[in-house]
Protein backbone atom coordinates (compact mmCIF):
# COMPACT_ATOMS: atom_id res chain seq x y z
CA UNK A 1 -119.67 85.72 -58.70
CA UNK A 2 -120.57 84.32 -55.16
CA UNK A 3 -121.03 86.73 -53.06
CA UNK A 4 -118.34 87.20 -50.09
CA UNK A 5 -119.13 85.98 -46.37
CA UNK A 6 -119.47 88.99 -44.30
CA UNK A 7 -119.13 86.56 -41.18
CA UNK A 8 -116.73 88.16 -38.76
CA UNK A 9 -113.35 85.41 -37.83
CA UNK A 10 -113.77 84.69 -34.35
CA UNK A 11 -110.87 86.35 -32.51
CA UNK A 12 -110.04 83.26 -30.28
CA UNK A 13 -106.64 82.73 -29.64
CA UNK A 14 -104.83 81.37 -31.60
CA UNK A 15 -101.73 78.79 -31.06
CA UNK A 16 -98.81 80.84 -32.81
CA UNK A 17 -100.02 83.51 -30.12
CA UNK A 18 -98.70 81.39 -27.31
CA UNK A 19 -95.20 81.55 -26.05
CA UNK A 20 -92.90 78.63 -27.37
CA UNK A 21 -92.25 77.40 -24.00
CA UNK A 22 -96.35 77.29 -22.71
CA UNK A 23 -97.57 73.90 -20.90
CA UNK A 24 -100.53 73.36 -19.97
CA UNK A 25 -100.32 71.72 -16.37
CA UNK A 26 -102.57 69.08 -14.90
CA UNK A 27 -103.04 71.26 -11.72
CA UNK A 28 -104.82 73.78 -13.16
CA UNK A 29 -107.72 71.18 -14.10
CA UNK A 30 -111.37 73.06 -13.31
CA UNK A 31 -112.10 72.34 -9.71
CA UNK A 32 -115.77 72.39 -8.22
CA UNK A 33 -115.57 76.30 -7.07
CA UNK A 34 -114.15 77.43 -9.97
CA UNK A 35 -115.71 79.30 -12.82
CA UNK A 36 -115.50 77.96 -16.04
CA UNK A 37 -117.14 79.25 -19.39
CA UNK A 38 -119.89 77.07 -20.23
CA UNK A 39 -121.83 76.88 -23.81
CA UNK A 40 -124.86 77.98 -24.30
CA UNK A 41 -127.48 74.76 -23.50
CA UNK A 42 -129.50 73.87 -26.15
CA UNK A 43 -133.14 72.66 -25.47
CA UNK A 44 -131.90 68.99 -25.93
CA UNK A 45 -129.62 69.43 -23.69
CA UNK A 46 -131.57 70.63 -21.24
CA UNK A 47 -134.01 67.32 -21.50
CA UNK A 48 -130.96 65.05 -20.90
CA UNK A 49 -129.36 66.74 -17.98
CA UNK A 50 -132.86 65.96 -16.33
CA UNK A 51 -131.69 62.61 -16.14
CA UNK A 52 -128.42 62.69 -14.59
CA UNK A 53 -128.23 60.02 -11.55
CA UNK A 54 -128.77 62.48 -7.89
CA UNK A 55 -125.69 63.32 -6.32
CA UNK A 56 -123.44 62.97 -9.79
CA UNK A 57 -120.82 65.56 -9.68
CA UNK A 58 -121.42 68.66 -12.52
CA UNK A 59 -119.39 68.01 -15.74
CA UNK A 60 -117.13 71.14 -16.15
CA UNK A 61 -115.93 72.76 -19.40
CA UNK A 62 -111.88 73.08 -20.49
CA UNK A 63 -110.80 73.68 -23.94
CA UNK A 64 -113.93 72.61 -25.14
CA UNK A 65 -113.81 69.21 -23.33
CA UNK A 66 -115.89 67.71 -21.29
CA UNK A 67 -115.13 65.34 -18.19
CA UNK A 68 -117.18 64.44 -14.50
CA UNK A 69 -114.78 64.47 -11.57
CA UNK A 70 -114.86 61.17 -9.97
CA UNK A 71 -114.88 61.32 -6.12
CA UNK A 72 -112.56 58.91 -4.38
CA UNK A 73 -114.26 56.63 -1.96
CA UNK A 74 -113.92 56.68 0.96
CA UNK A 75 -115.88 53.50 2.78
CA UNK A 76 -113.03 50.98 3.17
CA UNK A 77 -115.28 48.32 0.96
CA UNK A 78 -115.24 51.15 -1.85
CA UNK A 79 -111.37 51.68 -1.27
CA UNK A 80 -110.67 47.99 -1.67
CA UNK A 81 -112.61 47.24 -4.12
CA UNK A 82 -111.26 50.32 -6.25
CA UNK A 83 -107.91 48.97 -5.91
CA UNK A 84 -108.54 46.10 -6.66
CA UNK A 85 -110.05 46.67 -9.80
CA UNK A 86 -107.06 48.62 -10.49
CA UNK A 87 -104.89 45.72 -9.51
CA UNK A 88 -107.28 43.67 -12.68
CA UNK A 89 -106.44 46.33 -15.23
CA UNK A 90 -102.86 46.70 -14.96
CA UNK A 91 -102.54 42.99 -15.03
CA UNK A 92 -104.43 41.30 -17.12
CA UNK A 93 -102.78 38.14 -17.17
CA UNK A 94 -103.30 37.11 -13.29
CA UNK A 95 -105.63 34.41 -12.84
CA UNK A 96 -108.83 35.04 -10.98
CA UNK A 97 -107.02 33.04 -7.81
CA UNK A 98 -103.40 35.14 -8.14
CA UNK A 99 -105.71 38.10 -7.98
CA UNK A 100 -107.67 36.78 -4.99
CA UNK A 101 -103.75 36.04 -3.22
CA UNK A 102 -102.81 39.96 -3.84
CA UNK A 103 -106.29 41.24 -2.60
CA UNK A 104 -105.59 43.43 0.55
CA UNK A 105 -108.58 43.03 2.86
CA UNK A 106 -110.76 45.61 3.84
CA UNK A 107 -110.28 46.02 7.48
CA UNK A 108 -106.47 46.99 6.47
CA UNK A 109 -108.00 50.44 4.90
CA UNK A 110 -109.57 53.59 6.87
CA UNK A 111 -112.95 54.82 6.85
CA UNK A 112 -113.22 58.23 6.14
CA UNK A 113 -116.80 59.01 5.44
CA UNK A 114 -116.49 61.50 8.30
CA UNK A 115 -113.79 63.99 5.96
CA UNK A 116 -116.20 63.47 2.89
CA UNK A 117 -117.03 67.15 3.37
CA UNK A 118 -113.52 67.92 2.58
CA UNK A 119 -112.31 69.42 -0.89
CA UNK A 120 -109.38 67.01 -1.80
CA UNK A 121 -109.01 68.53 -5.00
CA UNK A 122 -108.94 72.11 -3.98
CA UNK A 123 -108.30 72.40 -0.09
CA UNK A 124 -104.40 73.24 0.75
CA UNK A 125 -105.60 71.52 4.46
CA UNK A 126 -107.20 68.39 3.14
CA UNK A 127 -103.91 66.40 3.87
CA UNK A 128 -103.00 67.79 7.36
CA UNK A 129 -106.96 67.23 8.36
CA UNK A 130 -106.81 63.53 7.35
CA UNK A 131 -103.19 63.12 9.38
CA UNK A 132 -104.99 65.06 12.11
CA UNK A 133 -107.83 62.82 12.32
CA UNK A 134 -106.60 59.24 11.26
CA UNK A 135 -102.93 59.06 12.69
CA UNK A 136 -103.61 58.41 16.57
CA UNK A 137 -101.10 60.48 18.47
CA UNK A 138 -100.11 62.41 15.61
CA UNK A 139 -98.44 65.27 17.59
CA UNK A 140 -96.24 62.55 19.35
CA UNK A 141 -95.36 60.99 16.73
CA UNK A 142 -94.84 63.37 13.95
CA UNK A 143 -94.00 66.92 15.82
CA UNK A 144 -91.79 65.60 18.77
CA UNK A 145 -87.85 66.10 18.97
CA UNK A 146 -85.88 64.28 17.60
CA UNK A 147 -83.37 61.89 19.28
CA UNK A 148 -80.38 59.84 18.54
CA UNK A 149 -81.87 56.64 18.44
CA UNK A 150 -84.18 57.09 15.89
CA UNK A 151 -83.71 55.51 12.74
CA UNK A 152 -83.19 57.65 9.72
CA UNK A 153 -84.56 57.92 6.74
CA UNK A 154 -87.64 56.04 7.99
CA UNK A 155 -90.82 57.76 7.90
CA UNK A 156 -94.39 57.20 10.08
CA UNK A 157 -96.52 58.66 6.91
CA UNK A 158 -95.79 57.68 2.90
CA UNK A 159 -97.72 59.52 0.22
CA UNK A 160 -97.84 58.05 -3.11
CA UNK A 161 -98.51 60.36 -6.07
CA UNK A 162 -98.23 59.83 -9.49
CA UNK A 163 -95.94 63.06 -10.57
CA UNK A 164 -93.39 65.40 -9.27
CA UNK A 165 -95.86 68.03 -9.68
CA UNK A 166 -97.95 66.16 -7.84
CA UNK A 167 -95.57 65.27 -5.07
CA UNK A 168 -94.75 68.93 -5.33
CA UNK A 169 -98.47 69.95 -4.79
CA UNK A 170 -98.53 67.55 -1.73
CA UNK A 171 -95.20 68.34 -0.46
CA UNK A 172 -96.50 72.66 -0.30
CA UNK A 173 -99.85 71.01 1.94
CA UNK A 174 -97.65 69.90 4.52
CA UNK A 175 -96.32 73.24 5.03
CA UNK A 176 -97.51 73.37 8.71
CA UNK A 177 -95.61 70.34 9.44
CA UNK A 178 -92.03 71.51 8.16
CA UNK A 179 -90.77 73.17 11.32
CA UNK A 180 -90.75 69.89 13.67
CA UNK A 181 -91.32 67.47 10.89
CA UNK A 182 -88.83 66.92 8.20
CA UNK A 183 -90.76 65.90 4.95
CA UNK A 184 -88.79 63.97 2.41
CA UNK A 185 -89.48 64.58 -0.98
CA UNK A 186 -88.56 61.49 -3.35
CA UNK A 187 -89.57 61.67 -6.84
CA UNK A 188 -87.18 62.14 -10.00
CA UNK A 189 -87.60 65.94 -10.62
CA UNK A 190 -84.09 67.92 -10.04
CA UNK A 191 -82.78 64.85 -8.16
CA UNK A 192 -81.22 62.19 -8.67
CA UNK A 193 -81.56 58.68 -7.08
CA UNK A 194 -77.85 58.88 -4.94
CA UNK A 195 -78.64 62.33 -4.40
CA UNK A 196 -81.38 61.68 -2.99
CA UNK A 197 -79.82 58.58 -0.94
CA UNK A 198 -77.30 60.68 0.71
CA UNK A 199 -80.19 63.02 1.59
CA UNK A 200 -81.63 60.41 3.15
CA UNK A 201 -78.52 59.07 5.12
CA UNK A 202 -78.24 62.17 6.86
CA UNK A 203 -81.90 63.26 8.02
CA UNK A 204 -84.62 62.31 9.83
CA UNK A 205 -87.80 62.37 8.48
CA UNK A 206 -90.99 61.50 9.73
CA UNK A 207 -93.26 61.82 6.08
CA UNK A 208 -91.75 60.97 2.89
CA UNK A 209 -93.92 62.20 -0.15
CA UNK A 210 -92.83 60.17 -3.71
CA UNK A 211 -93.88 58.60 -6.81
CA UNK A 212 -93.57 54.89 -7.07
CA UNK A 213 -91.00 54.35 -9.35
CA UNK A 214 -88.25 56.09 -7.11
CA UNK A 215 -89.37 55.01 -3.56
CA UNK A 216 -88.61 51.20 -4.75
CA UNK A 217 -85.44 52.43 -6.09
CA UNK A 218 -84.82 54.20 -2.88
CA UNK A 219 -86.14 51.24 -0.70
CA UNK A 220 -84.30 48.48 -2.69
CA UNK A 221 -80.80 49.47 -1.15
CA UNK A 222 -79.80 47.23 1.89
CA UNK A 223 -77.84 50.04 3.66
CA UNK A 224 -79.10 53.03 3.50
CA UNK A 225 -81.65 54.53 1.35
CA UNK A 226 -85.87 54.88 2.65
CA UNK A 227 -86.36 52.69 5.41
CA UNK A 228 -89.97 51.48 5.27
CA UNK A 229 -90.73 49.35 8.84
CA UNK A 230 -91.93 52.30 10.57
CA UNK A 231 -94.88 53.07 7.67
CA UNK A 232 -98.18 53.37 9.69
CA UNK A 233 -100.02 55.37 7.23
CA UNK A 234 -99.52 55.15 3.49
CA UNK A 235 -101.99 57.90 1.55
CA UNK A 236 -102.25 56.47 -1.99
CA UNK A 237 -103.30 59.94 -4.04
CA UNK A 238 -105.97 58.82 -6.24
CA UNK A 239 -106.90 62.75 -7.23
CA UNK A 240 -107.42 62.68 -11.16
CA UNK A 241 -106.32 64.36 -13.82
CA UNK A 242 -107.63 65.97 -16.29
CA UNK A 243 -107.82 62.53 -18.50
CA UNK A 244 -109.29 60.99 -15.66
CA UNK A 245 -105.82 59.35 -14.71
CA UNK A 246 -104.51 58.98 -11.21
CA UNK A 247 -101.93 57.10 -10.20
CA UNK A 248 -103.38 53.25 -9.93
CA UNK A 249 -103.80 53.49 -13.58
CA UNK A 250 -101.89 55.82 -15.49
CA UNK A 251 -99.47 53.38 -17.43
CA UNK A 252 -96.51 54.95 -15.83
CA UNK A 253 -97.05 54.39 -12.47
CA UNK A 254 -99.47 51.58 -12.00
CA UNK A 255 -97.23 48.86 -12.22
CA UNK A 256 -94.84 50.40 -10.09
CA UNK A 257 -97.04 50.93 -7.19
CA UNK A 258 -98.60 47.64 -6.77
CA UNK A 259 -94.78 46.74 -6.76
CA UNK A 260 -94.35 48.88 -3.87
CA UNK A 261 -97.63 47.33 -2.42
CA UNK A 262 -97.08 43.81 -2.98
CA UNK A 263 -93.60 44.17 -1.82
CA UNK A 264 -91.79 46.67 0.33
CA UNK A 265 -94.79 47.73 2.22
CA UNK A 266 -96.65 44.05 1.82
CA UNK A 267 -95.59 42.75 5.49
CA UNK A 268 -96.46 45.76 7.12
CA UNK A 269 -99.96 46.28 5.65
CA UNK A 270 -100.67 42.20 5.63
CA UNK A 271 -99.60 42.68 10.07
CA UNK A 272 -102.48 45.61 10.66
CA UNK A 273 -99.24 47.54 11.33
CA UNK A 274 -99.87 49.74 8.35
CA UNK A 275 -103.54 51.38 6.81
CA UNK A 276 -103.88 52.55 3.48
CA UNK A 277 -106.09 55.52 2.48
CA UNK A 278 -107.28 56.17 -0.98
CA UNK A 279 -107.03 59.85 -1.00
């Protein structure tokens, strides 16, 4: 008779121990300061990780996955060119010179090489310091009274994530602004799209925070809805997931905000009257 394993089961949990209702949400993806159980390296390990290319980012350790976190760039040649390559893979069947016709130049993006010390991922202040330090005249423009002849519904700032939880995440960053400066938030979670259009009929807000599928359906109407002429500053949220996703290429949204690109925003941004930032 073979003789029984005395091997103790490893007392990880287990699935059925979890609550029906548990989801494991994108926002609690392993940031740089956080600590995260790491396996034991093996010698062979060890050799390889002596080759890793200087300045690489750390791999980090969930569920027994691993993934590198990606930093967004931030010269504007790195911005357009990331864009653009996101522009080739969600669609594939542009020719070489439709591509080149899309193909937003580079002065129309913002440096920000002097932020890269900032924790996008992890810093509840990242978006107020790159409003603070890239939207001339912020205070003016964003924290002043507001009077009757402004136009409603028309925000200075657009921020273009790829969730409501996202939005959401965005939305609880601009905290400080929320006394002077309504913030709009437009993406489909809890609200619907003539909800949301009313909303907008009635207030005046100076940043709207969305995903891309519902600000076009908010800035296709031709009364009412989000007005976009006044855009200065759109902040594209290119933070990743943890699949690596973001919102230029996650099948849901990619489309949709090229649309919003190429389109509703296209004269502004093609006039110098509007920057983009890949944040």
């Amino acid at each position: 008779m073979a003789k029984e394993s005395t091997k103790k089961k490893d007392p990880a949990l287990l699935a059925d121990d979890l609550e029906d209702n548990f989801v494991l949400d994108d926002a609690y993806a392993p940031s740089e300061g956080e600590d995260v159980e790491e396996e034991a390296p093996s010698k062979k390990r060890e050799a390889s990780s002596s080759t890793e290319a200087p300045g690489q980012k750390k791999r980090k350790k969930k569920n027994g996955r691993r993934f590198d976190i990606k930093p967004t760039p931030s010269t504007i040649s790195e911005q357009a060119e990331m864009l653009q390559s996101c522009r080739r893979a969600a669609f594939p069947r542009l020719s070489r010179m439709e591509l080149e016709d899309l193909m937003i130049s580079e002065d129309r993006f913002v440096d920000t090489t002097e932020l890269d010390s900032v924790e996008r991922r992890t810093d509840l202040e990242a978006l107020p310091k790159f409003i603070h330090t890239f939207l001339p005249s912020w205070k003016q423009k964003l924290m002043a009274n507001v009077s009757k002849a402004e136009v409603k519904a028309s925000p200075i700032i657009l921020v273009i994530s790829s969730s409501g939880q996202r939005c959401a995440d965005r939305v609880r960053e601009l905290a400080n602004f929320h006394a002077k400066c309504r913030v709009a938030k437009l993406f489909a979670k809890h609200f619907k799209v003539d909800q949301q259009k009313e909303y907008l009929a009635k207030v005046t807000c100076r940043i709207a925070v969305g995903t891309p599928n519902r600000l076009i359906k908010l800035a296709s109407f031709n009364e009412g809805g989000l007005q976009l002429s006044r855009v200065e500053l759109v902040f594209i949220d290119c933070q990743r997931d943890q699949k690596q996703r973001h919102v230029l290429d996650m099948d849901d949204t990619k489309e949709e905000a090229f649309r919003l690109l190429d389109g509703s925003l296209a004269q502004r941004i093609e006039s110098g009257a509007c920057r983009l930032i890949l944040f």
